[in-house]
Protein backbone atom coordinates (compact mmCIF):
# COMPACT_ATOMS: atom_id res chain seq x y z
CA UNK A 1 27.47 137.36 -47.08
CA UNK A 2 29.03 135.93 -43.65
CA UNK A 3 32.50 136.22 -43.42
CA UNK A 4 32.22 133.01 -40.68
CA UNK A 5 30.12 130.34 -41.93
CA UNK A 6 28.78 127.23 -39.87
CA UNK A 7 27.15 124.31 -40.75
CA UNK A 8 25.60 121.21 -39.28
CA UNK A 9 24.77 118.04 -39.78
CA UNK A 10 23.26 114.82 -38.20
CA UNK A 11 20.18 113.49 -36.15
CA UNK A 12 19.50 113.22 -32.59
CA UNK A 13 20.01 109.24 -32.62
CA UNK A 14 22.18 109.24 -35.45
CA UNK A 15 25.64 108.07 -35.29
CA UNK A 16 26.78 111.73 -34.78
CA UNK A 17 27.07 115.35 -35.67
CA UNK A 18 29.10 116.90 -38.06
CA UNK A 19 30.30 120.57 -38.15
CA UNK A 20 32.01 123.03 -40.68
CA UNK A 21 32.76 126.48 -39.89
CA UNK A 22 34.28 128.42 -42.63
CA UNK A 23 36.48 131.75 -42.86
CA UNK A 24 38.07 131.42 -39.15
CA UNK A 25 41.58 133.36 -40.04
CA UNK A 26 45.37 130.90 -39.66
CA UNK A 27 46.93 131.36 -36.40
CA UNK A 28 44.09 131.08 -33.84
CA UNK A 29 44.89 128.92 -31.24
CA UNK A 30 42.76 126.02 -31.03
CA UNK A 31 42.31 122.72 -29.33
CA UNK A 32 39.49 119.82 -28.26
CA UNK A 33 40.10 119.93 -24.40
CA UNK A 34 39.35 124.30 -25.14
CA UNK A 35 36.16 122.94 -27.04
CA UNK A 36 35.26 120.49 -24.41
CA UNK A 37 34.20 122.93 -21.52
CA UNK A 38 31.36 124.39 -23.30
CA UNK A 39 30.07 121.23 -24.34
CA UNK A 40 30.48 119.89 -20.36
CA UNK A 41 28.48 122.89 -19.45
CA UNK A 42 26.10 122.65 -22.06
CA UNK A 43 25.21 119.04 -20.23
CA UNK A 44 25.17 120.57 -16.77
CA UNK A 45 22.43 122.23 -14.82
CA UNK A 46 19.43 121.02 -12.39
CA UNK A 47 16.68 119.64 -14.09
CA UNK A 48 18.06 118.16 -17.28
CA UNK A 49 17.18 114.15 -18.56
CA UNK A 50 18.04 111.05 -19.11
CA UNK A 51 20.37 111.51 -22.14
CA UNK A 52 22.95 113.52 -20.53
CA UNK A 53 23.52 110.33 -18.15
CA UNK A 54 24.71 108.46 -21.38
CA UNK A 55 26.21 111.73 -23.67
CA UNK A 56 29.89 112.64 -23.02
CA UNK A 57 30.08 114.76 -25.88
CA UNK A 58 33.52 115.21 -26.77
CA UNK A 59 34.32 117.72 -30.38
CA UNK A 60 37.37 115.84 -32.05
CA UNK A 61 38.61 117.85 -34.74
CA UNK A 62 39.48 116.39 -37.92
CA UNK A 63 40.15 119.13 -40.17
CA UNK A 64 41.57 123.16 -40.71
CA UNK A 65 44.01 123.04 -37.48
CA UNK A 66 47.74 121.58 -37.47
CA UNK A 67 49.72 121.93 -33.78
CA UNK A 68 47.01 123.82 -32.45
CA UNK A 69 46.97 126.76 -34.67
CA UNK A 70 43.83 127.10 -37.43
CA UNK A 71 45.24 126.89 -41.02
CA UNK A 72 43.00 129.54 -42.53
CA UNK A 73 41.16 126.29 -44.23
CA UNK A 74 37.99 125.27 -42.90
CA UNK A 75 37.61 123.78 -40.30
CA UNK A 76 36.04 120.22 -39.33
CA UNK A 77 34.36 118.80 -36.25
CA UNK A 78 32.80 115.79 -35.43
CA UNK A 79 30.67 114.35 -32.19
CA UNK A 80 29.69 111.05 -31.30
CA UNK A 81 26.24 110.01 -30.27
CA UNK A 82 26.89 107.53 -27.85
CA UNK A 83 22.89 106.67 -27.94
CA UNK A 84 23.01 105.65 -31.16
CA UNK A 85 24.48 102.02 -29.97
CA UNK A 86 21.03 101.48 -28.46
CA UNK A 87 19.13 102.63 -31.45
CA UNK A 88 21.20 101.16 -34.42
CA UNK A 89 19.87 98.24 -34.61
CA UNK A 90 15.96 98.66 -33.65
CA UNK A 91 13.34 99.53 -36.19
CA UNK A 92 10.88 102.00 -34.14
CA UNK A 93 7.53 102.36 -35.60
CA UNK A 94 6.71 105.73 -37.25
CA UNK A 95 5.51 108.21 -35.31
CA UNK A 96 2.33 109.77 -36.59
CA UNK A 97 0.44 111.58 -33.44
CA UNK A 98 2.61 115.25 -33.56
CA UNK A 99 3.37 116.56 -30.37
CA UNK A 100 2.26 120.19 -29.62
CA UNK A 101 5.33 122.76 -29.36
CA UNK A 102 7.70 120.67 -31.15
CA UNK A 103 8.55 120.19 -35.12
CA UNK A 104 6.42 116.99 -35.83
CA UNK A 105 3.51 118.55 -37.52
CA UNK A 106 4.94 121.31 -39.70
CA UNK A 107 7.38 119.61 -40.40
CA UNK A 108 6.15 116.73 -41.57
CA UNK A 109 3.47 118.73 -43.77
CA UNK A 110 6.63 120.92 -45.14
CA UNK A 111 8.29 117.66 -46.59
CA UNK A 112 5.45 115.51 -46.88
CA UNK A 113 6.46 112.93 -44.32
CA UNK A 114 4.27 109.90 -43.35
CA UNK A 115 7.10 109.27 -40.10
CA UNK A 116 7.39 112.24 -38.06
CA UNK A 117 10.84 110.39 -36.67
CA UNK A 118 12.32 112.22 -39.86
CA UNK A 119 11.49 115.35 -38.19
CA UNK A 120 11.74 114.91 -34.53
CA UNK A 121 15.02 113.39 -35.07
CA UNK A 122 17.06 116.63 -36.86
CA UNK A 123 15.18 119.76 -35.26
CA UNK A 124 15.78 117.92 -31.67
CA UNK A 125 17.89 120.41 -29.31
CA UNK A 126 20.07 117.89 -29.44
CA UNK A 127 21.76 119.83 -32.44
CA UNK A 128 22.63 122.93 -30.41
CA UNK A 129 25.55 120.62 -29.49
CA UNK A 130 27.24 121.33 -32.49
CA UNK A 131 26.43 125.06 -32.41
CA UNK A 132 28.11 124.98 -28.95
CA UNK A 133 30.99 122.86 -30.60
CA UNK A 134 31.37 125.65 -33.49
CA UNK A 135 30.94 128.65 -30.82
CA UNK A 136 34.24 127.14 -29.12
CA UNK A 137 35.99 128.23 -32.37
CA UNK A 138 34.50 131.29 -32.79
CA UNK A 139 35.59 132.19 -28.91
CA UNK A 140 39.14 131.31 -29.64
CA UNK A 141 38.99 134.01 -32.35
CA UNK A 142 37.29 136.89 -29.88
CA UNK A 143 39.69 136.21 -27.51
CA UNK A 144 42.62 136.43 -29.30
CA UNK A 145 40.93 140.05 -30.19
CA UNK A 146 40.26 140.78 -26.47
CA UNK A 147 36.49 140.43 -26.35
CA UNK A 148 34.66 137.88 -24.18
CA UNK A 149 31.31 135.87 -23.92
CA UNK A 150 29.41 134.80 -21.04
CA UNK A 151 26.15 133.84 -19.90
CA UNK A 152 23.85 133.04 -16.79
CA UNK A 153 20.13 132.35 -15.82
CA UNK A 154 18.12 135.21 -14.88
CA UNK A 155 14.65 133.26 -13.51
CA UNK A 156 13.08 130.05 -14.32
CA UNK A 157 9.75 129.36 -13.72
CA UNK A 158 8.90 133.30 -12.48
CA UNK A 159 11.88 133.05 -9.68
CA UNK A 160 13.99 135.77 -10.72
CA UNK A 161 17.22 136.91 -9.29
CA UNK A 162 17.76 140.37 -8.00
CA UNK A 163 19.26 142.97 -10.35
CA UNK A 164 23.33 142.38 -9.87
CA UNK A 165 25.49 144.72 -8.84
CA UNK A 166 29.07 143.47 -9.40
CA UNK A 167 31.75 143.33 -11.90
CA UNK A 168 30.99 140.59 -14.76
CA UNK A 169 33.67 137.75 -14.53
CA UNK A 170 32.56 137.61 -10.95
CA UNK A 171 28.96 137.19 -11.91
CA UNK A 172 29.85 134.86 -14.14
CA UNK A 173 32.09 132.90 -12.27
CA UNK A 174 29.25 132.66 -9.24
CA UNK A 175 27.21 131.65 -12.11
CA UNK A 176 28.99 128.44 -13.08
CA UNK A 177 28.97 127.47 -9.07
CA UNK A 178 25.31 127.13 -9.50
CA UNK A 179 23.83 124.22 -10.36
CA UNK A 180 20.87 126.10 -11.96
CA UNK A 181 23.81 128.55 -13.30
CA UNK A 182 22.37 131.84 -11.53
CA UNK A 183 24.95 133.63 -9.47
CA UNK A 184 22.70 134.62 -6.54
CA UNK A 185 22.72 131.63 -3.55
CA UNK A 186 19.22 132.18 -2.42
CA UNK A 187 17.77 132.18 -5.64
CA UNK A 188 19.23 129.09 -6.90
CA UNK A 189 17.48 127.36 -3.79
CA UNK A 190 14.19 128.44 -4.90
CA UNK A 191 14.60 127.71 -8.06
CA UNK A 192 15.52 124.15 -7.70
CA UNK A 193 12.01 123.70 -5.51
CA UNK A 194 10.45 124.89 -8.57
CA UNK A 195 11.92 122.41 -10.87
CA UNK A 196 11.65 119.95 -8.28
CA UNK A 197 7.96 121.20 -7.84
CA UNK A 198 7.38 121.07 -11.44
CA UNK A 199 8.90 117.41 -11.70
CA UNK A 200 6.08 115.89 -9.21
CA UNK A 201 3.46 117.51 -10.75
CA UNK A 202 4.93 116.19 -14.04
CA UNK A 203 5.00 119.31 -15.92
CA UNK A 204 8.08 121.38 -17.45
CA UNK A 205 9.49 124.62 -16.80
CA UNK A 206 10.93 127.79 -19.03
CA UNK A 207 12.55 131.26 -17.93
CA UNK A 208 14.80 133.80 -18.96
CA UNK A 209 19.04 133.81 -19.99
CA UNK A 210 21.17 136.77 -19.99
CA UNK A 211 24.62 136.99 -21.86
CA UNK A 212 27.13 139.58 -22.18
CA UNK A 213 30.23 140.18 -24.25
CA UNK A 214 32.59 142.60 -22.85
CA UNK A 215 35.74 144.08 -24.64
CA UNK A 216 34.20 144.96 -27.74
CA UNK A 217 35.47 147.71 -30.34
CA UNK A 218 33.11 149.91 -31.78
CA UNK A 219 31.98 149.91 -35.28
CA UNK A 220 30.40 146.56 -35.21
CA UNK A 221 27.34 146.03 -37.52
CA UNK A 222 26.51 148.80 -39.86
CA UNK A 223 23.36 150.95 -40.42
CA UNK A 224 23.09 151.43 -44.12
CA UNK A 225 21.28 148.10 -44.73
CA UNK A 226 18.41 146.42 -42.76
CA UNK A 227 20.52 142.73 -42.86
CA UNK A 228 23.99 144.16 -41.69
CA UNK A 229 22.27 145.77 -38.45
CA UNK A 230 24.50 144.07 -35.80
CA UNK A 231 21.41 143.69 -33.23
CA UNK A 232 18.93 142.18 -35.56
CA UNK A 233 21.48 139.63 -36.48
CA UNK A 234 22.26 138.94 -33.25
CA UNK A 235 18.22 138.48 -32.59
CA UNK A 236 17.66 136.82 -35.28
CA UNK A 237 20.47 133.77 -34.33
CA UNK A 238 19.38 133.35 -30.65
CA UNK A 239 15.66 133.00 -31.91
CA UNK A 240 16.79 130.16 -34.00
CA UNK A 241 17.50 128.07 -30.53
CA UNK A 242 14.73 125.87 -29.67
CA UNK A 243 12.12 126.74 -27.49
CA UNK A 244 13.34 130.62 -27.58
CA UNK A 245 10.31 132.38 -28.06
CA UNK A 246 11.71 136.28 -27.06
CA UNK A 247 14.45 138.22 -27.87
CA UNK A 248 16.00 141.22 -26.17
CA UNK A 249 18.59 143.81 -26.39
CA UNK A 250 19.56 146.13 -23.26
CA UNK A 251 16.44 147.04 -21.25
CA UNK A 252 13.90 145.80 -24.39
CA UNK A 253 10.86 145.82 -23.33
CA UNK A 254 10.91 147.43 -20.18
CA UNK A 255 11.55 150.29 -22.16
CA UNK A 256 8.89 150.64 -24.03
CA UNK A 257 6.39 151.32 -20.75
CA UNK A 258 9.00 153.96 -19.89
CA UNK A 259 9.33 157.93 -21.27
CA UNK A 260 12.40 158.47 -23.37
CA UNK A 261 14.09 160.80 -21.01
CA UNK A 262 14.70 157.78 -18.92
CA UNK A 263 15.44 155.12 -21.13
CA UNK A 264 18.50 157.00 -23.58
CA UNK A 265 22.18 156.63 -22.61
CA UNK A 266 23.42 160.55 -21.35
CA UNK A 267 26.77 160.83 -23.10
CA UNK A 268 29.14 162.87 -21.10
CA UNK A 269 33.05 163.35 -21.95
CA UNK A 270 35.44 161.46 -19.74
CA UNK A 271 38.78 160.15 -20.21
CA UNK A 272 39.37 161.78 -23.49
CA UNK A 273 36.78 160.49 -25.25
CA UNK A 274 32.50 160.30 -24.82
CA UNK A 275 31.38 157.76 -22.40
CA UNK A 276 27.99 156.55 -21.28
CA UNK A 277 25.98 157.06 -18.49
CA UNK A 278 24.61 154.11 -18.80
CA UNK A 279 23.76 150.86 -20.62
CA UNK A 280 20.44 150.67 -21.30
CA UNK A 281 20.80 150.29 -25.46
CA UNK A 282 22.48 146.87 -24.11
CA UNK A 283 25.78 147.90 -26.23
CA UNK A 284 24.45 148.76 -29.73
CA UNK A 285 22.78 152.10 -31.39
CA UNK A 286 21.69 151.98 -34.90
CA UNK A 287 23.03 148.45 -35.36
CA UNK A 288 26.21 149.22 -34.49
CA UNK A 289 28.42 148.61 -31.12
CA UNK A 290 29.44 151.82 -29.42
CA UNK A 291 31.88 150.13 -27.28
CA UNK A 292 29.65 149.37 -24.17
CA UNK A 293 28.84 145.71 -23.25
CA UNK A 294 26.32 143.74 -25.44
CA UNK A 295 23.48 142.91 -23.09
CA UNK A 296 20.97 140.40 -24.96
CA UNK A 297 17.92 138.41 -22.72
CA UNK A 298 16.26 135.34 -24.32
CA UNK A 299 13.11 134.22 -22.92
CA UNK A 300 12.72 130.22 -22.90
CA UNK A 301 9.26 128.34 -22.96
CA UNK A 302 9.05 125.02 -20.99
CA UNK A 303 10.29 121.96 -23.05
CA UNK A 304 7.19 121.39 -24.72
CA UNK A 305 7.45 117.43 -23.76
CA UNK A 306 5.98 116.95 -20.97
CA UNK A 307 5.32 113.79 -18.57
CA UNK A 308 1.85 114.48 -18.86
CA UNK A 309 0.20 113.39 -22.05
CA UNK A 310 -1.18 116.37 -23.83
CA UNK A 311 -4.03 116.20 -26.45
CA UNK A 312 -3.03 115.65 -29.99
CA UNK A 313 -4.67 113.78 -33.06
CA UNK A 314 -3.04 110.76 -35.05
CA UNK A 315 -2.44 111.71 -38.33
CA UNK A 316 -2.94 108.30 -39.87
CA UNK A 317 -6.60 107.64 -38.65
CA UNK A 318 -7.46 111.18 -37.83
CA UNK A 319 -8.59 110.82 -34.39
CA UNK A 320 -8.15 112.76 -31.69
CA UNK A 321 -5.64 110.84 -28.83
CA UNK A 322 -2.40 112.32 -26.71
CA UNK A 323 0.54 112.59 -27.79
CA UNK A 324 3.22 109.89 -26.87
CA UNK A 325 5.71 111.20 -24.13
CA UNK A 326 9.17 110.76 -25.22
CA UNK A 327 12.41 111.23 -22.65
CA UNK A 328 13.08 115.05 -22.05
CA UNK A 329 13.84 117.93 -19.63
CA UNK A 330 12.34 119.00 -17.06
CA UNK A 331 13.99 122.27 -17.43
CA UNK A 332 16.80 123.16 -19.87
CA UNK A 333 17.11 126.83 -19.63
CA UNK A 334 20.71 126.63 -17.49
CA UNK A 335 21.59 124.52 -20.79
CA UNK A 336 19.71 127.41 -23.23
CA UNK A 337 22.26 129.55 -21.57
CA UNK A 338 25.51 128.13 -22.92
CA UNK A 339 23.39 127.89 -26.62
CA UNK A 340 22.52 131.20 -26.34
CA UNK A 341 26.23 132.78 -25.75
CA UNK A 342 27.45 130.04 -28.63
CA UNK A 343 25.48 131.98 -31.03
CA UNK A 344 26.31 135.44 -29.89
CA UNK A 345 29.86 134.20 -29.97
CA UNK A 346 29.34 132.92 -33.80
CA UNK A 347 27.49 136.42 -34.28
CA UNK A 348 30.39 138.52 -33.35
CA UNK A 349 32.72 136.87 -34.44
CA UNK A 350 31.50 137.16 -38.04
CA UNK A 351 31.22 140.62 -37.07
CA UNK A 352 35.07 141.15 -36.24
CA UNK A 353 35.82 139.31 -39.40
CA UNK A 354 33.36 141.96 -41.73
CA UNK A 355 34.84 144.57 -40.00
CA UNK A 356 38.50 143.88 -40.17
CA UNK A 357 39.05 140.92 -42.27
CA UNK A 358 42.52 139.45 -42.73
CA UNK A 359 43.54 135.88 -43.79
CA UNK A 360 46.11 135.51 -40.54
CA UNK A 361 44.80 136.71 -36.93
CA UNK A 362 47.70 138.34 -36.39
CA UNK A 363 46.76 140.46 -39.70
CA UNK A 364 43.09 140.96 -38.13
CA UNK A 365 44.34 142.06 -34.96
CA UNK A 366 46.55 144.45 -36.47
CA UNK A 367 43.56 145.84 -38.78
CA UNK A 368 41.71 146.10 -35.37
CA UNK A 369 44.61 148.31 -33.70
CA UNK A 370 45.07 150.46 -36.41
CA UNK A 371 41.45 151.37 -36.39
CA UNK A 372 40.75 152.06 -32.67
CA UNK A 373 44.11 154.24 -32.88
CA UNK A 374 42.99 156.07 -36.10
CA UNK A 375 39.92 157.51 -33.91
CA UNK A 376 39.96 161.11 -33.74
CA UNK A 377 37.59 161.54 -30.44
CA UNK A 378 37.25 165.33 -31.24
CA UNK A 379 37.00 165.36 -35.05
CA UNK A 380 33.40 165.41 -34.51
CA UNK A 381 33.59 168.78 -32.39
């Protein structure tokens, strides 16, 4: 059972999206402008479409906060699709040629659909707004604990950035001076001649996010149970992002071509207590944190809409054609970054909650204390 519950609701050119999270303690400090920088960056970044020109998505919230303090009620957000004044009033006709790498065809065979609008029109990305919108409450509540959440673009399009060697926030903070949201100079150049490369030739382009959260206590997750194992949760939410197609935790996969003796964390004793080497379990062991930074990749495939039409077959006559190219990306993944942290944010957060409960933050917090003082280091000599 999640101890912070989200939900959304609403359609791409519907009038707007709704969003209920549920279980956020009283007393964390909360407010729309606070809300509104994710969903500004979540706009941002070289390559994106048409719709952001007319979007200025803005999270008003209507319920669960009084004076800028959460109630310990849940708590209600809603966002307006500005696009839905040019839609409102038309009567499109149904869609029936399904568009490969989307929805449209499994979906429509799930619930029977004739219109593959119905289906196009809720599993659009454009619902990872409101996941961004709920992630700016769960954010309030790590910080208020002392843990952070950031994110950045690692490659796009197979131009990848050299491994960093610098502090976080300052990684981070080069990060958002990109327009492609990677903190290295010379490879944001190249990378926006790929997209610009992959615009002309009318195609689309994928890559690679990293995000971190920093300031974490141990004892997140558990290991007695297969569904409380902190890093398959937190796999299992950033694969539910569209278009994420790979998931991994620390060094992943480049660990697996590697022999064990170089791919474990040495723990050595330092500063009273045992501390790591280094990080290449990406922050968790067993399913649990151990206090080191969570480190979590996702790999992005090009938006699957592309300017050129790709072959498809019209469900209603059952002939083959191409699909029909509807307005999209050219690349999205400095936007898949900000989606991906929202749900690693909404994943810890739950986390802290399961952990050390409390109805009142201050009551959490205080849970929280008492535990990372009640560590004996040493009992386990």
């Amino acid at each position: 059972m999640s101890h912070l519950r989200f939900l959304t609701a609403g359609e791409s050119h519907g009038p707007g999206l709704t969003i209920l999270v549920e279980g956020m303690p009283a007393g964390v400090p909360l407010s729309e402008d606070q809300i509104a920088v994710d969903l500004k960056r979540r706009q941002g970044g070289y390559g994106r479409g048409g719709r952001m020109l007319i979007e200025q998505d803005y999270a008003y919230l209507t319920a669960g906060v009084t004076h800028g303090l959460s109630t310990g009620a849940p708590i209600a957000l809603t966002i307006e699709n500005k696009d839905y004044a040019n839609w409102k009033d038309k009567t499109p006709p149904p869609i029936t040629v399904p568009r490969p790498g989307h929805a449209d065809l499994s979906g429509a065979l799930k619930y029977q659909h004739d219109d593959m609008r119905l289906v196009l029109e809720r599993s659009s990305a454009r619902e990872t707004t409101a996941r961004v919108a709920a992630a700016g409450v769960a954010k309030a509540l790590l910080g208020e604990l002392g843990a952070q959440v950031a994110g950045h673009v690692v490659a796009i399009g197979g131009v990848t950035a050299p491994v960093p060697d610098m502090p976080w926030p300052e990684l981070f903070q080069r990060a958002e001076e990109s327009e492609v949201r990677c903190y290295d100079p010379a490879t944001s150049e190249k990378i926006i001649s790929r997209i610009d490369q992959a615009k002309e030739d009318r195609d689309s382009l994928g890559g690679v996010v990293e995000i971190v959260a920093w300031g974490l206590s141990p004892g997140l997750g558990s290991f007695v149970h297969w569904d409380r194992k902190l890093d398959g949760r937190l796999a299992g939410a950033v694969m539910s992002i569209n278009a994420i197609k790979g998931v991994e935790i620390g060094d992943g996969f480049a660990s697996a071509a590697r022999p064990g003796t170089q791919v474990q964390d040495a723990i050595r004793w330092g500063e009273g207590r045992p501390i790591r080497a280094s990080n290449r379990a990406g922050g968790t062991e067993g399913g649990v944190t151990n206090g080191e930074p969570i480190v979590i990749r996702a790999a992005m495939k090009p938006i699957a809409t592309t300017v050129t039409p790709q072959p498809s077959v019209d469900m209603k006559t059952g002939t083959e054609t191409v699909m029909e190219y509807q307005r999209s990306d050219v690349c999205a993944v400095p936007a898949a970054a900000v989606v991906v942290e929202a749900m690693v944010a909404l994943v810890l957060a739950d986390a802290y909650l399961e952990k050390f409960g409390g109805d009142n933050v201050a009551e959490t917090r205080s849970n929280m204390e008492r535990f990372l003082s009640s560590i004996n280091w040493k009992a386990l000599d």
